[in-house]
N, C-alpha and C. Protein backbone atom coordinates (compact mmCIF):
# COMPACT_ATOMS: atom_id res chain seq x y z
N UNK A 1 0.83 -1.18 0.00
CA UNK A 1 0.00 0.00 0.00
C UNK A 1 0.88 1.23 0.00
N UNK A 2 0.72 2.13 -0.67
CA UNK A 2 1.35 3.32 -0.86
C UNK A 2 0.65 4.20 -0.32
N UNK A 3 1.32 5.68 -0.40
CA UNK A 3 1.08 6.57 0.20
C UNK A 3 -0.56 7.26 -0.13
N UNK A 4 -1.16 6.62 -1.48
CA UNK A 4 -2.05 6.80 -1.58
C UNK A 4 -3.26 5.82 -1.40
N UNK A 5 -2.77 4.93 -1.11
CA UNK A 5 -4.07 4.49 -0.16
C UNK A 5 -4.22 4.58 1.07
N UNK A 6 -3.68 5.74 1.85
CA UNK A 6 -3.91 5.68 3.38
C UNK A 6 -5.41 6.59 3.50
N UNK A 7 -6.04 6.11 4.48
CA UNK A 7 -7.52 6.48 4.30
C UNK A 7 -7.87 7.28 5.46
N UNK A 8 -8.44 7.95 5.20
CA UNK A 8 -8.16 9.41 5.75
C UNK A 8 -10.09 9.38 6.65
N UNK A 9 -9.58 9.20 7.97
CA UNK A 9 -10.99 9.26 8.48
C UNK A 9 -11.16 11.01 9.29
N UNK A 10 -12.55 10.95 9.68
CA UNK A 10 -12.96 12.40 10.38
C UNK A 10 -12.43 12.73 11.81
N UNK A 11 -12.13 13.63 12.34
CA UNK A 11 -11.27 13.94 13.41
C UNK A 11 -13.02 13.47 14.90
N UNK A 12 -12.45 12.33 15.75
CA UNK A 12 -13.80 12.10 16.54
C UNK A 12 -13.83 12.95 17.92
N UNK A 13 -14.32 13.51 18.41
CA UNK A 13 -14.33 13.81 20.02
C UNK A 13 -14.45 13.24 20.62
N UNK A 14 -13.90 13.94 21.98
CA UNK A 14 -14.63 12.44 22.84
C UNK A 14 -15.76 12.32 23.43
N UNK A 15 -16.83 11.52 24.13
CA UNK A 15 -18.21 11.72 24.15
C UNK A 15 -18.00 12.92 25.33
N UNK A 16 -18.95 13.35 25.75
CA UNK A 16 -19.33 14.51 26.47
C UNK A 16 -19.32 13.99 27.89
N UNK A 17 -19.07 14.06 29.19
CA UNK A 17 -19.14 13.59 30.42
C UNK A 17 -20.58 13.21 31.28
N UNK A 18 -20.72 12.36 31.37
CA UNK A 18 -22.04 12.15 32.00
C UNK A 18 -22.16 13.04 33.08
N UNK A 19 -23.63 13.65 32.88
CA UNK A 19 -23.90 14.66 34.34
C UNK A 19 -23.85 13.56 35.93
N UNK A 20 -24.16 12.82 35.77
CA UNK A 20 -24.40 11.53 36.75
C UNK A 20 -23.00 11.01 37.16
N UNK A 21 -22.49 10.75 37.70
CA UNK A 21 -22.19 11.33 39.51
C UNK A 21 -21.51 12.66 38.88
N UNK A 22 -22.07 13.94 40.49
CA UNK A 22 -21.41 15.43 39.53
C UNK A 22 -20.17 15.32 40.22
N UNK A 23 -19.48 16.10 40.06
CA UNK A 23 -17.90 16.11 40.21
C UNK A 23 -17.95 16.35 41.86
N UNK A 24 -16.58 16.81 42.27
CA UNK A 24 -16.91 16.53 44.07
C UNK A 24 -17.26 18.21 44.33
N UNK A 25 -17.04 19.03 43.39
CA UNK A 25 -17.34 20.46 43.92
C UNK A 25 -19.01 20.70 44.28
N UNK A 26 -19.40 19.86 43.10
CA UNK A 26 -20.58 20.33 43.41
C UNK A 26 -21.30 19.36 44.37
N UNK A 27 -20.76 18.16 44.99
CA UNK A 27 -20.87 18.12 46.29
C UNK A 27 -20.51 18.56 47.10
N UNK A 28 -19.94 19.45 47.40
CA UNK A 28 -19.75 20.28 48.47
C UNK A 28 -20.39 21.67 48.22
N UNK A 29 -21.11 22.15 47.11
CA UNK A 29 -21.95 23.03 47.04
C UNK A 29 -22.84 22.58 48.05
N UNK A 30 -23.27 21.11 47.51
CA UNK A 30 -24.66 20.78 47.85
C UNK A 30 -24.57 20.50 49.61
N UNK A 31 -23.23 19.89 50.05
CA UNK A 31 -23.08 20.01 51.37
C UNK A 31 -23.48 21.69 52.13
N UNK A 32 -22.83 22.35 51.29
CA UNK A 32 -22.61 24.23 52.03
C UNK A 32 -24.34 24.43 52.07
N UNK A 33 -25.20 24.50 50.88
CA UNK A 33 -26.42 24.80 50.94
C UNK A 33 -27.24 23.69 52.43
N UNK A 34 -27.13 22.39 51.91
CA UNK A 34 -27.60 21.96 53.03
C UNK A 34 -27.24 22.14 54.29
N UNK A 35 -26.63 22.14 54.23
CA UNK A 35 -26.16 23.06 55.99
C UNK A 35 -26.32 24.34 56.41
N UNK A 36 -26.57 25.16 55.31
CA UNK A 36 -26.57 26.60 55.33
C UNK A 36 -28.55 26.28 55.56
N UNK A 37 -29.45 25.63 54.73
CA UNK A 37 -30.60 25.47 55.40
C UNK A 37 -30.86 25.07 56.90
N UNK A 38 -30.33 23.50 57.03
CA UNK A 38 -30.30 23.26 58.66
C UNK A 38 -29.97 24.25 59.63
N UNK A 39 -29.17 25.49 59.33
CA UNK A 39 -28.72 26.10 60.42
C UNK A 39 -29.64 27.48 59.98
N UNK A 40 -30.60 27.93 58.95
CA UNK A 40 -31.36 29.02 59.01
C UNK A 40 -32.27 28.42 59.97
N UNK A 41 -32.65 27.01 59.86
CA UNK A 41 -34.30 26.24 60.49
C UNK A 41 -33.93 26.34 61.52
N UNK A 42 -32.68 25.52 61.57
CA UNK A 42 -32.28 26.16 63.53
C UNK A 42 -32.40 27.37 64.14
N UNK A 43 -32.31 28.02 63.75
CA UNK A 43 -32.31 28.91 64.32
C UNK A 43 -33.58 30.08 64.21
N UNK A 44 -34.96 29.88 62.89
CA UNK A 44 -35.78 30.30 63.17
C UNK A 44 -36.72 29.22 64.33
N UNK A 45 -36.18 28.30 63.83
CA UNK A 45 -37.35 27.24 65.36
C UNK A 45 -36.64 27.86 66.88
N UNK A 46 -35.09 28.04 66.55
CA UNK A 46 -35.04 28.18 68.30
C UNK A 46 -35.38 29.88 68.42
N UNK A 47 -35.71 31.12 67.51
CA UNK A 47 -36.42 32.15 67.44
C UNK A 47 -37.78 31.73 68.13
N UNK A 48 -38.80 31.03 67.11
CA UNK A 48 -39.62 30.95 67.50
C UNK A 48 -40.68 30.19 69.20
N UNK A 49 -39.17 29.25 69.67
CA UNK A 49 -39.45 28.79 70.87
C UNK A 49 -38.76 29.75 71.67
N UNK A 50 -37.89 30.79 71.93
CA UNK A 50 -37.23 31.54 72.75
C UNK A 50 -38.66 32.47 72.62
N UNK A 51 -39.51 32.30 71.67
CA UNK A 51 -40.68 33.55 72.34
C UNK A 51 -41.78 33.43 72.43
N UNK A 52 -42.00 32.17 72.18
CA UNK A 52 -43.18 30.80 72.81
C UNK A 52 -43.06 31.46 74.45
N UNK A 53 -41.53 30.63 74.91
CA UNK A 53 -41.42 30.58 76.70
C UNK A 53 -41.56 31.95 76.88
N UNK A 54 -40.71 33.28 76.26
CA UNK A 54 -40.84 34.30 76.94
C UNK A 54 -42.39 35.28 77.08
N UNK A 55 -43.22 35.20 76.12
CA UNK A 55 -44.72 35.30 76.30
C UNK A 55 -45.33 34.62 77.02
N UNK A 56 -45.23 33.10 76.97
CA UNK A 56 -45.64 32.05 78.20
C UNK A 56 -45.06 32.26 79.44
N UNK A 57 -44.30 32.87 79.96
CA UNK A 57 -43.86 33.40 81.43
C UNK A 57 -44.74 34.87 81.39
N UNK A 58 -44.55 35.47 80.48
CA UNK A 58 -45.69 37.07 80.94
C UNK A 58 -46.69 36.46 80.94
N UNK A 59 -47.45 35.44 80.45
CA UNK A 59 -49.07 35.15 80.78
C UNK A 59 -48.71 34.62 81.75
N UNK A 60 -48.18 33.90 82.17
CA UNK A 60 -48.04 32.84 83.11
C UNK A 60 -48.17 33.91 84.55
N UNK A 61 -47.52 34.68 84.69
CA UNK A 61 -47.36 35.60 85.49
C UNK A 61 -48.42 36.46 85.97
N UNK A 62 -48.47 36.78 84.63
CA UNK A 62 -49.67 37.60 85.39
C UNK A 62 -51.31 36.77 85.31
N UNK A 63 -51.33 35.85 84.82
CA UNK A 63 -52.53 35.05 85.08
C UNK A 63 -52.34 34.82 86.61
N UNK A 64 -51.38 34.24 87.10
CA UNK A 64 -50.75 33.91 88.48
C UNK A 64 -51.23 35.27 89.33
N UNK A 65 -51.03 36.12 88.98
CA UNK A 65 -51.91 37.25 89.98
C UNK A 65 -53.54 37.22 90.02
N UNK A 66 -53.81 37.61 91.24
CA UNK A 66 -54.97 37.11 91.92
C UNK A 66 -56.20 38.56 90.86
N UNK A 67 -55.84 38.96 91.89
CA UNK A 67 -56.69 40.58 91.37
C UNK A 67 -56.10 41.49 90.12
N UNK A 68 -57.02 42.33 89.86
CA UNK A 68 -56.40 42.94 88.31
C UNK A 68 -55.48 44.26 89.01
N UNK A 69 -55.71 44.50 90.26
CA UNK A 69 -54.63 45.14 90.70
C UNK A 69 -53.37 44.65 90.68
N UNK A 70 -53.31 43.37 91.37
CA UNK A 70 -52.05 42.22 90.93
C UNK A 70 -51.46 41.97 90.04
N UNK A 71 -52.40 41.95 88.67
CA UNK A 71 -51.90 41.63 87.79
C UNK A 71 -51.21 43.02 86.84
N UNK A 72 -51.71 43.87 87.23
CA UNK A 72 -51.06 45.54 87.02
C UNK A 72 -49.96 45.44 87.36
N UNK A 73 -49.79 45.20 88.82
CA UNK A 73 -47.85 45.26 89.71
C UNK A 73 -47.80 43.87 88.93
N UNK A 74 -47.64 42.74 88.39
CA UNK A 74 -47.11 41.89 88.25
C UNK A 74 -46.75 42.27 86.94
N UNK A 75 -47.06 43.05 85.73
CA UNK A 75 -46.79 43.41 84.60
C UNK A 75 -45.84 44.57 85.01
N UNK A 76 -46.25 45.29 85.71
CA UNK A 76 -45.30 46.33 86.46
C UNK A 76 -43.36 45.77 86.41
N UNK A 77 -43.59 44.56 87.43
CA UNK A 77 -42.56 44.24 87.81
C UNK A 77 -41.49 43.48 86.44
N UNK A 78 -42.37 42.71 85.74
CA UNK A 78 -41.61 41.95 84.64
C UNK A 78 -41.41 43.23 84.05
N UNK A 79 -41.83 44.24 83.46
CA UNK A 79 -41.19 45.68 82.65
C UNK A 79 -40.53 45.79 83.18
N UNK A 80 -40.05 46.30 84.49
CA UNK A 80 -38.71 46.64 85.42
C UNK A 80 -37.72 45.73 85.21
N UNK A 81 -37.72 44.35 84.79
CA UNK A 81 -36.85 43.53 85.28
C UNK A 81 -36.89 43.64 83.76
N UNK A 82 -36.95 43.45 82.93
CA UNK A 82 -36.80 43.81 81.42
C UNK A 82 -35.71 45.02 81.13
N UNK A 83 -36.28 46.09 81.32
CA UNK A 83 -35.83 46.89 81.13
C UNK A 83 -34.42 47.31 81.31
N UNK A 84 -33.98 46.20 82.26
CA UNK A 84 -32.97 46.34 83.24
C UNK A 84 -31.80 45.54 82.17
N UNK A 85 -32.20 45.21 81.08
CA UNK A 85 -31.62 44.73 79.86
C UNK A 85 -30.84 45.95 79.28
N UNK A 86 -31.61 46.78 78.88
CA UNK A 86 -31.14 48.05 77.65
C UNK A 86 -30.30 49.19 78.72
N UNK A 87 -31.03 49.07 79.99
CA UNK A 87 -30.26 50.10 80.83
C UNK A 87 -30.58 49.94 82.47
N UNK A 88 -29.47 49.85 82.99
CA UNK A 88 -29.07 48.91 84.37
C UNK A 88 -30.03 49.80 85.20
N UNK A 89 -30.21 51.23 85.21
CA UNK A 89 -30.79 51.96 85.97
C UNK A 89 -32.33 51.96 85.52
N UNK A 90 -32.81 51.56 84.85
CA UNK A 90 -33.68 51.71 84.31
C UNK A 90 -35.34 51.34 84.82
N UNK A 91 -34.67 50.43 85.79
CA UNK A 91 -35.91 49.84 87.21
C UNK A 91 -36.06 50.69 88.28
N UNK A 92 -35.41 52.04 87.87
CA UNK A 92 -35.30 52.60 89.59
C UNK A 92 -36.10 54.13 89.14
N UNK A 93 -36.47 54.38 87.74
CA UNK A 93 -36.87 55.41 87.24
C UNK A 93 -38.36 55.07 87.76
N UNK A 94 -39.07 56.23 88.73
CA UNK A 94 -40.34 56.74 88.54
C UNK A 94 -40.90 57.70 88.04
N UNK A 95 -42.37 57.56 88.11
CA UNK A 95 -43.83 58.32 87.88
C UNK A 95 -43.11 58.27 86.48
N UNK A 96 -42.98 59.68 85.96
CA UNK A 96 -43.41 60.56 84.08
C UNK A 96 -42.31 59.59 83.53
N UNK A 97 -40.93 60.28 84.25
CA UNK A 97 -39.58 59.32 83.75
C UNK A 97 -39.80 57.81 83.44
N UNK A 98 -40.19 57.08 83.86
CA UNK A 98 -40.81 55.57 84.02
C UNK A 98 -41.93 55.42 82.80
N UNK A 99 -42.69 56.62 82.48
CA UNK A 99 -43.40 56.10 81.48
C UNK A 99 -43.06 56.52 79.94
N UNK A 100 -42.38 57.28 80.23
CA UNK A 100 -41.13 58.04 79.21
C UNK A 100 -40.21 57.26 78.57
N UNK A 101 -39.63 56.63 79.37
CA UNK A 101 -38.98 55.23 79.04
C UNK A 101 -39.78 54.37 78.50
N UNK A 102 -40.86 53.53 78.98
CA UNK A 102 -41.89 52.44 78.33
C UNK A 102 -42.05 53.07 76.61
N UNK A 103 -42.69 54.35 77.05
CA UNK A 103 -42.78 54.79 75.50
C UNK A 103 -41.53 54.86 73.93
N UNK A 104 -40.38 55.07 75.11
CA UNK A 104 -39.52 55.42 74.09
C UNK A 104 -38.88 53.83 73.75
N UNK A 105 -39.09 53.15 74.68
CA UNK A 105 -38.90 51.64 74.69
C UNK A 105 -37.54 51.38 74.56
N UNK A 106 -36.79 52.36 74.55
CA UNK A 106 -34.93 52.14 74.67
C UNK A 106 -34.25 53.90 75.14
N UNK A 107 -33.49 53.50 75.85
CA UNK A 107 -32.79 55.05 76.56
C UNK A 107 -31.95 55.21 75.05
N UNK A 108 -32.44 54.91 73.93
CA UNK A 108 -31.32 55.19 72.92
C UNK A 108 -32.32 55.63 71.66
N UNK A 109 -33.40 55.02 71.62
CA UNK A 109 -34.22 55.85 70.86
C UNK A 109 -34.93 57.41 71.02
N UNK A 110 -35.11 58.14 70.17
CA UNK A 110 -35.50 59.53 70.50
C UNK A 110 -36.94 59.64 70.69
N UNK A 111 -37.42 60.48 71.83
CA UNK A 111 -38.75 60.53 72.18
C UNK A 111 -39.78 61.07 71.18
N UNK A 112 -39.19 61.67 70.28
CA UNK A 112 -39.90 62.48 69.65
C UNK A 112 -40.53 61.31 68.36
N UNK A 113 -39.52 60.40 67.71
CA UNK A 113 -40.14 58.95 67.17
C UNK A 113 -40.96 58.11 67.94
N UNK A 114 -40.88 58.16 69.42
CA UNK A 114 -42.10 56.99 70.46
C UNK A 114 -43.19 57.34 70.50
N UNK A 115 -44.27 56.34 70.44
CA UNK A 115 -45.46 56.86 70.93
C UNK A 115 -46.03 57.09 72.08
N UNK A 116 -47.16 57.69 72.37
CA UNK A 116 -46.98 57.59 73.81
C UNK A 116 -48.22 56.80 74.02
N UNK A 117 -48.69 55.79 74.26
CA UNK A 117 -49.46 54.96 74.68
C UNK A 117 -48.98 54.51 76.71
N UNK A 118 -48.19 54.97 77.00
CA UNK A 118 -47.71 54.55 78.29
C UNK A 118 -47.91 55.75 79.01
N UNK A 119 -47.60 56.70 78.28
CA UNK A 119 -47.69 58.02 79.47
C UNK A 119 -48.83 59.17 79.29
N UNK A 120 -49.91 58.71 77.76
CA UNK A 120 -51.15 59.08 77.66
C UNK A 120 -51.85 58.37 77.66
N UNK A 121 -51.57 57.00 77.49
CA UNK A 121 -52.69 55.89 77.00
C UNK A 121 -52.75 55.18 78.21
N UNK A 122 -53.22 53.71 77.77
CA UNK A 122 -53.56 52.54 79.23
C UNK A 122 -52.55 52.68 79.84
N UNK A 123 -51.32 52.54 79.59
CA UNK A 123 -50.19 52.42 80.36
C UNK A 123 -49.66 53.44 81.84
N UNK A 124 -50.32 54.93 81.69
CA UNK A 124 -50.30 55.13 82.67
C UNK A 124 -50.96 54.60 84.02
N UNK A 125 -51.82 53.13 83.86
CA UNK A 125 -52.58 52.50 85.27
C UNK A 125 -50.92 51.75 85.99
N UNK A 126 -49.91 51.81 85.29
CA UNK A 126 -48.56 51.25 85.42
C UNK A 126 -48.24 51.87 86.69
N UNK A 127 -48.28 52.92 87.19
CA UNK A 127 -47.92 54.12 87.86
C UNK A 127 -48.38 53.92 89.23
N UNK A 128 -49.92 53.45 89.58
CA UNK A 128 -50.27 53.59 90.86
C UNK A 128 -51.48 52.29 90.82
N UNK A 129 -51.88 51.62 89.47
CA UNK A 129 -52.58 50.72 89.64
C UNK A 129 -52.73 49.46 90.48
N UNK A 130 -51.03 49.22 90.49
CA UNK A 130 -50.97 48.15 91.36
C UNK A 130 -51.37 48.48 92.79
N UNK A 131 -51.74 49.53 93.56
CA UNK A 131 -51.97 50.26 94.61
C UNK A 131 -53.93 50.19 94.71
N UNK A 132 -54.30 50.72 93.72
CA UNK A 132 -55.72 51.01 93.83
C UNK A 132 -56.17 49.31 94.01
N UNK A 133 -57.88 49.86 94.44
CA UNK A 133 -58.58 49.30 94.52
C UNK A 133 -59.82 49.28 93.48
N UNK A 134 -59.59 49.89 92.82
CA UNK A 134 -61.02 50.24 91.86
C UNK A 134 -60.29 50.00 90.27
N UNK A 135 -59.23 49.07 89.93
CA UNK A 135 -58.91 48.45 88.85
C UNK A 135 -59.97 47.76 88.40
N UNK A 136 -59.98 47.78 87.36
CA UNK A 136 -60.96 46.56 86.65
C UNK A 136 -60.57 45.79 85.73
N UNK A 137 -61.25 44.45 85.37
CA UNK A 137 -60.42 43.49 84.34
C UNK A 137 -60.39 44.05 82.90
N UNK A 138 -61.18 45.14 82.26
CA UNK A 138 -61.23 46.09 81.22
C UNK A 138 -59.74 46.63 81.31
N UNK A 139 -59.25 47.15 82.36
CA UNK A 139 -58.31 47.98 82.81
C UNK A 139 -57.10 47.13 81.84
N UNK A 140 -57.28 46.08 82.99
CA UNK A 140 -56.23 45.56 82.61
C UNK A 140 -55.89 44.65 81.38
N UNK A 141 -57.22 44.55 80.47
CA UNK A 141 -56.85 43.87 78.86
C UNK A 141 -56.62 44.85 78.32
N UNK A 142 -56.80 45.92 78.51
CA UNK A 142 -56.40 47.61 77.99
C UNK A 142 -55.02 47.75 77.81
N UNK A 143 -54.30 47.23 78.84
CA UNK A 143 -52.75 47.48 79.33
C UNK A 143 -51.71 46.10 78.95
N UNK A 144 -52.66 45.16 78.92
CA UNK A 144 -51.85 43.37 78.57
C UNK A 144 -51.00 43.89 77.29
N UNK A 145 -51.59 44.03 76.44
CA UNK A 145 -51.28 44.13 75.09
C UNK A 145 -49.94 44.72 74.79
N UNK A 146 -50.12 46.00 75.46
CA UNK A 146 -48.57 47.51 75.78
C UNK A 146 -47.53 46.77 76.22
N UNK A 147 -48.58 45.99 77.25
CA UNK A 147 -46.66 45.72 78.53
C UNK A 147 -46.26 44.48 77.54
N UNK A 148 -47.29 43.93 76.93
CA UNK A 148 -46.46 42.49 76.62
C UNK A 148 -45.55 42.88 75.69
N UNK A 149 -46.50 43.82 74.60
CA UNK A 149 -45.31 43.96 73.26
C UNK A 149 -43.73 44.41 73.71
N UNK A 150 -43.88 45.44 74.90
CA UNK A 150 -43.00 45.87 75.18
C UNK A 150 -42.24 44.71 75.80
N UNK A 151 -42.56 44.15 76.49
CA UNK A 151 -41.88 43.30 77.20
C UNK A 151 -40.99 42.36 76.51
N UNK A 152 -41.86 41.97 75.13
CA UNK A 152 -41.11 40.74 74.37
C UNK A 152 -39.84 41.51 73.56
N UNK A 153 -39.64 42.76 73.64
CA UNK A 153 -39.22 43.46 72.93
C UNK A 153 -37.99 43.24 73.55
N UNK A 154 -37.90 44.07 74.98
CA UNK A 154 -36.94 43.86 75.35
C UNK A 154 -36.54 42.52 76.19
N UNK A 155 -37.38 41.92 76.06
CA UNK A 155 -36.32 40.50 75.95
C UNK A 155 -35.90 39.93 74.53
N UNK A 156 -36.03 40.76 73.88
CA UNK A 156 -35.56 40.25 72.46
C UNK A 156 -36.38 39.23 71.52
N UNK A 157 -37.53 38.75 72.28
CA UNK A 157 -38.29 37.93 71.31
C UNK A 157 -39.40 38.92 70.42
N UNK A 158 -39.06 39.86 70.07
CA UNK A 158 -40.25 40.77 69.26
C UNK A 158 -39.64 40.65 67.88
């Protein structure tokens, strides 16, 4: 055979790589995402149980008070002990100052953005309610609502 019978075929590729098993990067994509989910879920479930218990201790609490006067100082007292979060002195502030604070809901926010639902609204029964005698259970679903939001707030579950 001579130089002219050598037979001249088409240049072949090679087949294309099966997508099936993917290479190891993109197992470890798929590791980073899955873990990057497990640890968002973690952590909105343990969100959502850190404010399960901390609402379930303010009802708990103040259901636990007898009279709606009771349950006034017992909302009273969990705000104080809250509060005592954002600013150490912050349980020892009375009367206007005390509701000045509730409203502004942080010694760091400006009063002039707070509302005042605490020092015009229900929230002033905060002040001397736990004292009276002529509270009523109106009174005090008037006021549940204020102290709780506030409350979950500054415990951080809001």
């Amino acid at each position: 055979m001579g130089a002219n019978a050598l037979v001249l075929r088409d240049i072949h590729s090679h087949p294309a790589p099966p997508w099936w098993p993917p290479a190891p990067g993109w197992w470890l994509l798929a590791a980073a995402v899955l873990l990057l989910c497990a640890a968002v879920t973690w952590a909105v479930l343990r969100r959502r149980s850190r404010r399960r218990a901390i609402t379930e201790l303010f009802d708990r609490s103040v259901d636990a008070a007898g009279s709606p006067a009771a349950q006034v100082a017992a909302m009273s007292e969990l705000l104080r002990r809250a509060a005592r979060r954002h600013d150490a002195d912050a349980d020892r502030l009375q009367g206007e100052a005390w509701l000045a604070f509730l409203d502004a809901g942080s010694a760091t926010k400006p009063r002039a953005a707070a509302n005042s639902d605490f020092s015009r609204g229900h929230g002033r029964l905060l002040l001397d309610g736990g004292y009276r005698r002529d509270v009523t259970t109106a009174d005090v679903h008037a006021l549940r609502p204020l102290a709780r939001s506030r409350f979950l707030q500054w415990m951080g579950a809001a």
